[in-house]
N, C-alpha and C. Protein backbone atom coordinates (compact mmCIF):
# COMPACT_ATOMS: atom_id res chain seq x y z
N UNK A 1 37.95 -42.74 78.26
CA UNK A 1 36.77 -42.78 77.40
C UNK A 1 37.13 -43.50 76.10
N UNK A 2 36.27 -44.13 75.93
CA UNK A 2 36.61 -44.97 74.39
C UNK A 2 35.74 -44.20 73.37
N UNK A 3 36.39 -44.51 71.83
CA UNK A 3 35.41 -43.69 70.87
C UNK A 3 35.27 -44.79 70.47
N UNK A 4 34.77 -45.69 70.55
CA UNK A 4 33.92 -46.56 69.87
C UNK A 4 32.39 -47.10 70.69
N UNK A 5 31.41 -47.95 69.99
CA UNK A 5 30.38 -48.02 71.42
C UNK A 5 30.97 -49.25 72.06
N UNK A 6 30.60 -49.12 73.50
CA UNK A 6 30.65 -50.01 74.34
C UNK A 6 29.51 -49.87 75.54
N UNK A 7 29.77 -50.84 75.91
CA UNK A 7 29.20 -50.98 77.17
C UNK A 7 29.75 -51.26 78.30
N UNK A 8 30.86 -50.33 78.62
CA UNK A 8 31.72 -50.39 79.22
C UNK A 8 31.05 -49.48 80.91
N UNK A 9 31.93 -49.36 82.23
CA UNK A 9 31.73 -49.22 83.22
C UNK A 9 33.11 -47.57 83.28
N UNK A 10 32.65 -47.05 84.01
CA UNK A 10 33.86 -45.76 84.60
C UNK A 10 33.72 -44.84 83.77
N UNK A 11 32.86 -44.66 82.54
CA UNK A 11 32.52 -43.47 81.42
C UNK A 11 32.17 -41.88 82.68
N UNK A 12 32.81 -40.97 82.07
CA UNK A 12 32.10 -40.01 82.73
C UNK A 12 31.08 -39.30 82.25
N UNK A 13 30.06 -38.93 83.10
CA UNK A 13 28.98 -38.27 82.37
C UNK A 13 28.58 -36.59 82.70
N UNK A 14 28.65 -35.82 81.82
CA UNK A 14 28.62 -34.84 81.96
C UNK A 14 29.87 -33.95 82.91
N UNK A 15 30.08 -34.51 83.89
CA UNK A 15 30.58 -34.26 85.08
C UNK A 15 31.43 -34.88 85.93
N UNK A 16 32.53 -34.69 86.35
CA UNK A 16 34.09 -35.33 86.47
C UNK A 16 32.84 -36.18 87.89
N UNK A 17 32.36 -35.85 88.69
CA UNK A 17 31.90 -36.36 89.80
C UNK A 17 31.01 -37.31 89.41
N UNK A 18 29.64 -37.75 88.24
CA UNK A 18 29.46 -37.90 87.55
C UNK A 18 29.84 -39.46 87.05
N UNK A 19 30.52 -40.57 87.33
CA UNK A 19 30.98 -41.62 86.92
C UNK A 19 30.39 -42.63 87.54
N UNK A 20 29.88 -43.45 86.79
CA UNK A 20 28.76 -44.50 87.56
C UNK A 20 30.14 -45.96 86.75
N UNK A 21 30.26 -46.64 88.02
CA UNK A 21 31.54 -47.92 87.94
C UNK A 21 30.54 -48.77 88.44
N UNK A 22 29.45 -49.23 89.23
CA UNK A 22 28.69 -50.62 89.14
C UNK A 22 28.09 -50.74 88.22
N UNK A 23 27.06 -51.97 88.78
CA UNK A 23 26.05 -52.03 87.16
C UNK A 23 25.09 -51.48 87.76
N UNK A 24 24.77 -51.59 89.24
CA UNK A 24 24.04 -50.91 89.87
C UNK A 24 23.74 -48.91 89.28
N UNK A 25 24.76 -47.98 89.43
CA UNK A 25 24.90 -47.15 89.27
C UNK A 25 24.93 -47.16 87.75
N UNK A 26 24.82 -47.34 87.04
CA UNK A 26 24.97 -47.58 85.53
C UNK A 26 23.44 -47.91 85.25
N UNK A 27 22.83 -48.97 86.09
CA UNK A 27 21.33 -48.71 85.56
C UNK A 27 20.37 -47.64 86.33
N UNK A 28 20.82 -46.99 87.58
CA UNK A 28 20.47 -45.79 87.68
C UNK A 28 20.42 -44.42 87.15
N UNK A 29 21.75 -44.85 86.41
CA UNK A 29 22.07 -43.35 85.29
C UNK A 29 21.16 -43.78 84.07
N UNK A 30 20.96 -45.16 83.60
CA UNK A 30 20.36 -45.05 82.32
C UNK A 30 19.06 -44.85 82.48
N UNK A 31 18.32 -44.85 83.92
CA UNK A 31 16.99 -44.06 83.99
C UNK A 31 16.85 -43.06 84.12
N UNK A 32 17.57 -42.38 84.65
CA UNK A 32 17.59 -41.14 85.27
C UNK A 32 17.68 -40.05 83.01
N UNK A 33 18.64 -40.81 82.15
CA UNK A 33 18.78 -40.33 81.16
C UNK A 33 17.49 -40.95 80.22
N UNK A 34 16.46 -41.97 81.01
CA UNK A 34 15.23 -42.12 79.73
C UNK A 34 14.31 -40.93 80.32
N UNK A 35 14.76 -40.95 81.89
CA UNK A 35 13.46 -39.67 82.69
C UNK A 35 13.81 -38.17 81.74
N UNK A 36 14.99 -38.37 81.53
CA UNK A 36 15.63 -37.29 81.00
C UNK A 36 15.03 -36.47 79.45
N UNK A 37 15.53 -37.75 78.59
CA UNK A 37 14.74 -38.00 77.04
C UNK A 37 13.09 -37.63 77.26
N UNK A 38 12.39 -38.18 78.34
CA UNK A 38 11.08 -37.65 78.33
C UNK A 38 10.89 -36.50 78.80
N UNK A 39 11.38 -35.77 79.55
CA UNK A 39 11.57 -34.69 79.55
C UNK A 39 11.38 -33.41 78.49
N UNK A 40 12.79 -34.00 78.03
CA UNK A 40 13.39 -33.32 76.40
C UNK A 40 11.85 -33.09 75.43
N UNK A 41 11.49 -34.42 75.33
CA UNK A 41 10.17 -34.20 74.27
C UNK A 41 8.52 -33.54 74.78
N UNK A 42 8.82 -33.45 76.38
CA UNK A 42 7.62 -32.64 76.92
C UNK A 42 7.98 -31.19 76.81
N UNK A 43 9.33 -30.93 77.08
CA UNK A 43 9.40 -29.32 77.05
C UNK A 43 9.34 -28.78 75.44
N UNK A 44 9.62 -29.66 73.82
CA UNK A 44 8.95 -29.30 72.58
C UNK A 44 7.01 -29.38 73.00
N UNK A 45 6.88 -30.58 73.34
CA UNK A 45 5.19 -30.54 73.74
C UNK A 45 4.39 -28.77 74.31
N UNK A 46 5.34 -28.53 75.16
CA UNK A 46 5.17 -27.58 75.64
C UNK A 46 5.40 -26.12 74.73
N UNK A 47 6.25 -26.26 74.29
CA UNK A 47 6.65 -24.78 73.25
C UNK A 47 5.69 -24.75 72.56
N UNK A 48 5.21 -25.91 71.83
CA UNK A 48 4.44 -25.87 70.43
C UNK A 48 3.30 -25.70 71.51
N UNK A 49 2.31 -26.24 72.57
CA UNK A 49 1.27 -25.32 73.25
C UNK A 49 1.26 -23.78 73.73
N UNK A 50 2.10 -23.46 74.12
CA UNK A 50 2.41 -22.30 74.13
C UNK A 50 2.56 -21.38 73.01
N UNK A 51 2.91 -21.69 71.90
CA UNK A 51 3.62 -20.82 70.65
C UNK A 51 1.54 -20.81 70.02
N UNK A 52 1.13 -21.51 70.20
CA UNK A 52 -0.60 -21.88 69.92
C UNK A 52 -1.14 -20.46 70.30
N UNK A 53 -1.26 -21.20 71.98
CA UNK A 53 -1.96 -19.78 73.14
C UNK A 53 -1.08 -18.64 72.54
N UNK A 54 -0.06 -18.13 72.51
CA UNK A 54 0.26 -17.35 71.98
C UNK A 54 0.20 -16.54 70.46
N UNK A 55 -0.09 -17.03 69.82
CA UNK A 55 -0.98 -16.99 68.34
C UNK A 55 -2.44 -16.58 68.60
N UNK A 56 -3.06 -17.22 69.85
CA UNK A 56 -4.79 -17.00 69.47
C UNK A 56 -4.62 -15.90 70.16
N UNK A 57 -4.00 -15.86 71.74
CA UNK A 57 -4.00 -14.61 72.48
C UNK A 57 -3.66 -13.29 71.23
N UNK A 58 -2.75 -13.43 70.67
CA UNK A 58 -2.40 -12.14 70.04
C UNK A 58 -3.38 -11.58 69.02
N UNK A 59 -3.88 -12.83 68.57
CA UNK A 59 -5.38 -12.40 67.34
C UNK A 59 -6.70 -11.76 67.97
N UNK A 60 -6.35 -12.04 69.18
CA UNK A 60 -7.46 -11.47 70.05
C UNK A 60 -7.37 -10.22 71.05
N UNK A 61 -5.55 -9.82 70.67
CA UNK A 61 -6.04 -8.26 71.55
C UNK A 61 -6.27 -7.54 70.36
N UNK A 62 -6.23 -6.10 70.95
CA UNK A 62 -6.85 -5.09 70.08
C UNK A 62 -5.87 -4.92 68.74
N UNK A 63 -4.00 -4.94 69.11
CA UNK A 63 -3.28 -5.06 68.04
C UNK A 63 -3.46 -5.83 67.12
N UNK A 64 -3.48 -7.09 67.73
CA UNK A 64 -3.91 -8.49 66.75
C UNK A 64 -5.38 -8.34 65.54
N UNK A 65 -6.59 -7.58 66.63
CA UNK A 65 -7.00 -6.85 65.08
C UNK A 65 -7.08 -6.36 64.24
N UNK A 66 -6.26 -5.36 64.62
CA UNK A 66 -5.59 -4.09 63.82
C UNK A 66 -4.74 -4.84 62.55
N UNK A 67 -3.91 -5.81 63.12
CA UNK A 67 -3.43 -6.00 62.01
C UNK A 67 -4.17 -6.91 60.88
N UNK A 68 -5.11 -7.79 61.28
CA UNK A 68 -5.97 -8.61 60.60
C UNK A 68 -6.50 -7.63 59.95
N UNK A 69 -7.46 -6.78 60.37
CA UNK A 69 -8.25 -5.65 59.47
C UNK A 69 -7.38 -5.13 58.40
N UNK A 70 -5.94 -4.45 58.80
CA UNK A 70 -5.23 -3.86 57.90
C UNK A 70 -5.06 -4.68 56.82
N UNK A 71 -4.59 -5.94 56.94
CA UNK A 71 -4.31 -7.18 56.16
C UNK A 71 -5.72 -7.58 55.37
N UNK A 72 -6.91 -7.32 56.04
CA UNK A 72 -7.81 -7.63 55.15
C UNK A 72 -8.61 -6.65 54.93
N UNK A 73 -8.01 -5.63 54.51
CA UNK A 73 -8.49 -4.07 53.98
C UNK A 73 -7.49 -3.80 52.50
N UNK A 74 -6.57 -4.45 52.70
CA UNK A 74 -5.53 -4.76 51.22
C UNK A 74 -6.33 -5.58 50.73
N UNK A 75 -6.84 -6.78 50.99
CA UNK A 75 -7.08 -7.60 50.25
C UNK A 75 -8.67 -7.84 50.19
N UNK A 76 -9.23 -6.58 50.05
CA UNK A 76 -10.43 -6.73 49.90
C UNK A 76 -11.53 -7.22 50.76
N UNK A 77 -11.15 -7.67 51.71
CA UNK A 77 -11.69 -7.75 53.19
C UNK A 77 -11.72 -9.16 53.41
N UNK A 78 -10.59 -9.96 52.80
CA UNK A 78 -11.29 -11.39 52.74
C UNK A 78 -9.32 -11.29 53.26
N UNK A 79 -9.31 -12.39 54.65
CA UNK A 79 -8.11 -12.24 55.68
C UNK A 79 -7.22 -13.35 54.87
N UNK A 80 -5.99 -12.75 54.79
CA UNK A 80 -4.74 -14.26 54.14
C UNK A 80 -3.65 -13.78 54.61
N UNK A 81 -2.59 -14.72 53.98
CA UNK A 81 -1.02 -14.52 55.03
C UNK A 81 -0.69 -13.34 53.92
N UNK A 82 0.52 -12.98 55.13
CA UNK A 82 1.25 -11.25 54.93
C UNK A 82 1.68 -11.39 53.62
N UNK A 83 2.13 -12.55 53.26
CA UNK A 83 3.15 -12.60 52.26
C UNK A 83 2.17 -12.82 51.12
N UNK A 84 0.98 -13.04 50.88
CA UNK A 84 0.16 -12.62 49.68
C UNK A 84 -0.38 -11.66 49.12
N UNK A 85 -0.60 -10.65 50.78
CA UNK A 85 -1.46 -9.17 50.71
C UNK A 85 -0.06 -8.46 50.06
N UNK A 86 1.26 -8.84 50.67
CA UNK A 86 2.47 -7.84 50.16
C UNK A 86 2.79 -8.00 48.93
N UNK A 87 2.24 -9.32 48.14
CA UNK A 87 2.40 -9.62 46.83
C UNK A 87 1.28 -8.77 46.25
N UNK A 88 0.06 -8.84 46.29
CA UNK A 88 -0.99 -8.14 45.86
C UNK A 88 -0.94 -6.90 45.93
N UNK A 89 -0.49 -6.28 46.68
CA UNK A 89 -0.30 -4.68 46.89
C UNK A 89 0.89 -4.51 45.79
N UNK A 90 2.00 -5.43 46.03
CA UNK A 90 3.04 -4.84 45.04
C UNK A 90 2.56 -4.34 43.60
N UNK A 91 1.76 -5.36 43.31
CA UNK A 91 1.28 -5.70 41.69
C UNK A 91 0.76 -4.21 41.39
N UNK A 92 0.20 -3.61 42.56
CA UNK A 92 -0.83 -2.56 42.27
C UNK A 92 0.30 -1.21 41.49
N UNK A 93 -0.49 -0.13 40.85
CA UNK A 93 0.19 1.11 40.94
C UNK A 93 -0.42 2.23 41.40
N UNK A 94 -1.30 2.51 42.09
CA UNK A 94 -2.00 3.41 42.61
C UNK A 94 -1.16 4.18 43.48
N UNK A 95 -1.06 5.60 44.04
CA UNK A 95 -0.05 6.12 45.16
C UNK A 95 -1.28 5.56 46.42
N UNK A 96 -2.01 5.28 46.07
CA UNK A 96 -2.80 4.99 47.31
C UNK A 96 -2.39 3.53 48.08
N UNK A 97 -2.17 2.89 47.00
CA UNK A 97 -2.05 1.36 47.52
C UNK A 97 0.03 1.60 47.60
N UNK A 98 0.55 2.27 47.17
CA UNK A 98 1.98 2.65 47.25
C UNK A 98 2.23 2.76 49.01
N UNK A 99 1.32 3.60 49.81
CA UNK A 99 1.34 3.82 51.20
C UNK A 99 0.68 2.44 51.49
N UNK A 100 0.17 1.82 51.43
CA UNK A 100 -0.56 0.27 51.91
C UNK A 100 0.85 -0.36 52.06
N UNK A 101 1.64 -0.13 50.72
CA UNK A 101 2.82 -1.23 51.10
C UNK A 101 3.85 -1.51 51.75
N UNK A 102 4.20 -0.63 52.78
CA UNK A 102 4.98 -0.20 53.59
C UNK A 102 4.31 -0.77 55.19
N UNK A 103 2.72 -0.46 54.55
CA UNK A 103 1.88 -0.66 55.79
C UNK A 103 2.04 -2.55 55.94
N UNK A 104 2.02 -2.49 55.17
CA UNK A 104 1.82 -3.84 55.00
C UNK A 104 3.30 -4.78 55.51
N UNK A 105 4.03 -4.45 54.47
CA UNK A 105 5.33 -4.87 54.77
C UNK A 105 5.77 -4.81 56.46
N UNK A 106 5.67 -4.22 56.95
CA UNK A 106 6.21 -4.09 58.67
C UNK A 106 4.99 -4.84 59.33
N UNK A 107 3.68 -4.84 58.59
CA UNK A 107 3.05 -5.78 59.68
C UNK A 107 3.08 -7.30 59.20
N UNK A 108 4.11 -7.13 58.64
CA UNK A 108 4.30 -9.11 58.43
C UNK A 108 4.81 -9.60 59.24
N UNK A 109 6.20 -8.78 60.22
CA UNK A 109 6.26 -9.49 61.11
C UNK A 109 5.37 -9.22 62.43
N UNK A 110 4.95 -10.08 63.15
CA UNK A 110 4.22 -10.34 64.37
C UNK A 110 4.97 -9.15 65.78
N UNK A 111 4.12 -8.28 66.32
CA UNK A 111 4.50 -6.98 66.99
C UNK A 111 5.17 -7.99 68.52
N UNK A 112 6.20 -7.19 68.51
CA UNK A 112 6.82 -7.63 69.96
C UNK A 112 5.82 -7.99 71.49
N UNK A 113 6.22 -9.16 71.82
CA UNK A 113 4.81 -8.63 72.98
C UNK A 113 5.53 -9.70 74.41
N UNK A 114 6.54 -8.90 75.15
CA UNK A 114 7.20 -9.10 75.98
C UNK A 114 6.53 -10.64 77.27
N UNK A 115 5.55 -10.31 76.81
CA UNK A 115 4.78 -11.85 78.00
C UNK A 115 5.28 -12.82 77.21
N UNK A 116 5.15 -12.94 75.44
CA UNK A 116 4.85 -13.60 74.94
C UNK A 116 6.14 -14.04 74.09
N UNK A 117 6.99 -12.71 74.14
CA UNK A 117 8.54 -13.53 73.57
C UNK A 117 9.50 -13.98 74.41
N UNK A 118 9.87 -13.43 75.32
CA UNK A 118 10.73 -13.65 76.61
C UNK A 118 9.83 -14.91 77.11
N UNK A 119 9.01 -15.57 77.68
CA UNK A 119 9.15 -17.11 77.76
C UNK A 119 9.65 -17.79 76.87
N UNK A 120 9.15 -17.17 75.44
CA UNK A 120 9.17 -18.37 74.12
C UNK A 120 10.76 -18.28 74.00
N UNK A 121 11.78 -17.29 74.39
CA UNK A 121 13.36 -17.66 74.52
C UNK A 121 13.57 -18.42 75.61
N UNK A 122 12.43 -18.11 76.89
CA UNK A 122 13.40 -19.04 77.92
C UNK A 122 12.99 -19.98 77.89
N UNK A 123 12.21 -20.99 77.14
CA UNK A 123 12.01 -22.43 76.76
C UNK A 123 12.63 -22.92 75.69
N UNK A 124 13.23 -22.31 74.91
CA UNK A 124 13.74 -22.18 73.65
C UNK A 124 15.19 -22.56 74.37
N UNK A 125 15.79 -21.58 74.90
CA UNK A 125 16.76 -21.77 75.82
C UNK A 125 17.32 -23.30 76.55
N UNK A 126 16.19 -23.41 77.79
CA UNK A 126 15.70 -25.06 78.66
C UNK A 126 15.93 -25.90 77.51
N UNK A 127 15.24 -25.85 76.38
CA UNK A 127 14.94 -27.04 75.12
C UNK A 127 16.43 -27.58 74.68
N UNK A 128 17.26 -26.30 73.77
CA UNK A 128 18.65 -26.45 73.73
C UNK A 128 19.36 -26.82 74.50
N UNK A 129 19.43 -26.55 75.64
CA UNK A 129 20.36 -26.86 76.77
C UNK A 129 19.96 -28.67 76.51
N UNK A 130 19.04 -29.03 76.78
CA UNK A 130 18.24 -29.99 77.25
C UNK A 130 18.71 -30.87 76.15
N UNK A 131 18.86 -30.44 74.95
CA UNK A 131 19.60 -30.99 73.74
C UNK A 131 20.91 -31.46 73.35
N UNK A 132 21.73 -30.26 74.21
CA UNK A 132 22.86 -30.32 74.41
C UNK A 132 23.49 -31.62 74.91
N UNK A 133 22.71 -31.46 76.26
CA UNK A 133 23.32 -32.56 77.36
C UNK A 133 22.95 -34.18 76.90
N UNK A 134 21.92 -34.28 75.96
CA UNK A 134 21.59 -35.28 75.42
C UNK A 134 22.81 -35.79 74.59
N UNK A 135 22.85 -34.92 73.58
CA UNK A 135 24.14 -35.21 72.75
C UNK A 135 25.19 -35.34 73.46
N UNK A 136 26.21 -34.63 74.45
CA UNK A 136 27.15 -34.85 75.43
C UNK A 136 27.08 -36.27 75.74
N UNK A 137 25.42 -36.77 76.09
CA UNK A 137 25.65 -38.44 76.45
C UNK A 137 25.86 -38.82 75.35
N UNK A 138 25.63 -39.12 74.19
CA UNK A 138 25.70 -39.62 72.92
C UNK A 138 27.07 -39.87 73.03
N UNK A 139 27.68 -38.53 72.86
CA UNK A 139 29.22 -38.42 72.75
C UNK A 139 30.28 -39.52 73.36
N UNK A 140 29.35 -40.09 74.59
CA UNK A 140 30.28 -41.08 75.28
C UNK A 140 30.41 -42.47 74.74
N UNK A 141 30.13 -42.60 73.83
CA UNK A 141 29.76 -44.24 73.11
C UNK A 141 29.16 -45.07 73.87
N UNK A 142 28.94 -44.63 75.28
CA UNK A 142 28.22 -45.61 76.03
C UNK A 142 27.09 -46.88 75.28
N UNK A 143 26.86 -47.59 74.63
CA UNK A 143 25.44 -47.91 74.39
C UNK A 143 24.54 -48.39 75.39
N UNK A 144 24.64 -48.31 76.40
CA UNK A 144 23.56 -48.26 77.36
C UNK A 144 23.06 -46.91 77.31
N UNK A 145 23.73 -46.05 77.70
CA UNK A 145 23.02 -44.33 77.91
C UNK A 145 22.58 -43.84 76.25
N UNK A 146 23.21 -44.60 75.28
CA UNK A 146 22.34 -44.21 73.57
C UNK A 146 21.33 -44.52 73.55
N UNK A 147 21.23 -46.24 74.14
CA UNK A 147 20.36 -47.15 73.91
C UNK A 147 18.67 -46.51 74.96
N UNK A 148 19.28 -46.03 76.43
CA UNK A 148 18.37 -45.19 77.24
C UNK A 148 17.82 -43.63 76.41
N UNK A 149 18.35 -43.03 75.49
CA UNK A 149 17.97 -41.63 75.09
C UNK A 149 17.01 -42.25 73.93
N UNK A 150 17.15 -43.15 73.41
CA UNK A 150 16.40 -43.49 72.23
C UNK A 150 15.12 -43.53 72.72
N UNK A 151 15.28 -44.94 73.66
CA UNK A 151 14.05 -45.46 74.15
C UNK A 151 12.90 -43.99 74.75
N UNK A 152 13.83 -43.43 75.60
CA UNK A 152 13.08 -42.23 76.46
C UNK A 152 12.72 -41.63 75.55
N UNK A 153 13.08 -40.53 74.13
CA UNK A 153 13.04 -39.94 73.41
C UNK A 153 11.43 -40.98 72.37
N UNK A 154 11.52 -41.63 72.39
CA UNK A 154 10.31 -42.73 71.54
C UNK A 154 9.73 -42.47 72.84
N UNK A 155 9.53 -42.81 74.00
CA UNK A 155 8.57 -42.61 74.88
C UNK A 155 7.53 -41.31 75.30
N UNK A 156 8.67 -40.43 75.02
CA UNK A 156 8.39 -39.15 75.33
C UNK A 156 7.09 -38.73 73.81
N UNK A 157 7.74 -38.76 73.13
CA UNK A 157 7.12 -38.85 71.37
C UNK A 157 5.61 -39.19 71.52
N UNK A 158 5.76 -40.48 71.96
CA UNK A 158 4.49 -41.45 72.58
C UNK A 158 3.37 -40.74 73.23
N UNK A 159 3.87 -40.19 74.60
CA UNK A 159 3.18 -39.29 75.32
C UNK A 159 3.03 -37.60 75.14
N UNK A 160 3.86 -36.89 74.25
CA UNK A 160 3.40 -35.92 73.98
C UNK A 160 3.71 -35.32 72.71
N UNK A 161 3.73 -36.44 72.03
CA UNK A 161 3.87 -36.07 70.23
C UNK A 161 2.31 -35.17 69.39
N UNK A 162 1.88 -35.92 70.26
CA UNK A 162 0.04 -35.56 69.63
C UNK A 162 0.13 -34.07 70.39
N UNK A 163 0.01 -33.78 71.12
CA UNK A 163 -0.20 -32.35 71.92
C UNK A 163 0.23 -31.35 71.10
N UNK A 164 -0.58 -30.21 70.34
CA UNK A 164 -0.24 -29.03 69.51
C UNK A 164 0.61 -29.53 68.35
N UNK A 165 0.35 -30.27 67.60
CA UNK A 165 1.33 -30.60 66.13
C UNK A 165 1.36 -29.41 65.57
N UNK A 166 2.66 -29.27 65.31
CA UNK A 166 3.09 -28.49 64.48
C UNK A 166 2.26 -27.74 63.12
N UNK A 167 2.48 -27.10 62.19
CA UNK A 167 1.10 -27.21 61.07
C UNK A 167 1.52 -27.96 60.00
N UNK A 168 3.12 -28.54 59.86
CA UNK A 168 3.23 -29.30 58.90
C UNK A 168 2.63 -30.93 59.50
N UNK A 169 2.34 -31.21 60.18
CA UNK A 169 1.75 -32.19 60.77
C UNK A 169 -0.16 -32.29 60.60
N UNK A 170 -0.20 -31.22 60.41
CA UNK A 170 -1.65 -30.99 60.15
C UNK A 170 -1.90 -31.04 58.56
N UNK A 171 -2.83 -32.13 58.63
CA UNK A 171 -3.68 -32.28 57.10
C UNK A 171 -3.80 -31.13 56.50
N UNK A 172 -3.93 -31.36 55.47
CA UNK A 172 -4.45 -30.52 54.10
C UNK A 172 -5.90 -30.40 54.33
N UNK A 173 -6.25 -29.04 54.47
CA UNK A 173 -8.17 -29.05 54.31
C UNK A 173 -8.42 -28.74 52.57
């Protein structure tokens, strides 16, 4: 293996078995690693749809109201994030609003809900891995297989960058 880039032939990839020596096999691996890169950016496509459905689903069972109501029973009935109602309650001195803040405080974080966390690790999981092995190619200086993760990775972007943006991606209303 060389540490510098090349475009060299006999690199191993991932896997001692794994060694593409034509050019033939060399431009099979560098598709197989853009199929790859698109991949990589459908399974984020995917988390961030999922992590969505999972947000509205939860606002919509019975817990998910419970905690909205609670949250907007501190704050006067008008709904905002945890971390303002727990500021507003602090400010207070009432023993009444003293028990609110406790209430409050534990429902900032979002209640366990086994459908809904155990996928979001085992894609979380797939994603990393999926990251991993990307970088591993990196690692080889190949610039054909860099030059293939880029391209795939911009492709992938292409086709499922728009799908569920993130909220720092989302305008200012």
């Amino acid at each position: 293996m060389n540490a510098w880039l090349h475009f060299g032939k006999s690199d191993y990839l991932l896997f001692e078995t794994w060694r593409p020596s034509s050019n033939g096999a060399i431009a099979g691996t560098c598709i197989a690693i853009f199929a790859f890169a698109i991949f990589d950016r459908s399974l984020a496509a995917l988390r961030r749809t999922r992590e969505d459905h999972w947000k509205t689903r939860l606002v919509h069972t019975h817990k998910g109201f419970q905690l909205i109501n609670a949250l907007s029973a501190l704050d006067g009935g008008k709904a905002v994030g945890t971390g303002e109602v727990v500021g507003e309650v602090l400010s207070t001195d009432s023993p009444h609003d003293a028990k609110n803040i406790s209430r409050a405080t534990l429902r900032s974080i979002p209640p366990f809900v086994p459908f809904h966390d155990i996928p979001r690790g085992i894609i979380y999981a797939i994603q990393t891995a999926s990251s991993y092995i990307l970088m591993l190619t990196v690692m080889t200086f190949n610039a054909a297989y860099i030059i293939s993760i880029i391209l795939g990775l911009g492709v992938g972007e292409v086709l499922f960058g728009r799908i569920a943006p993130g909220p720092s991606t989302h305008p200012a209303h």
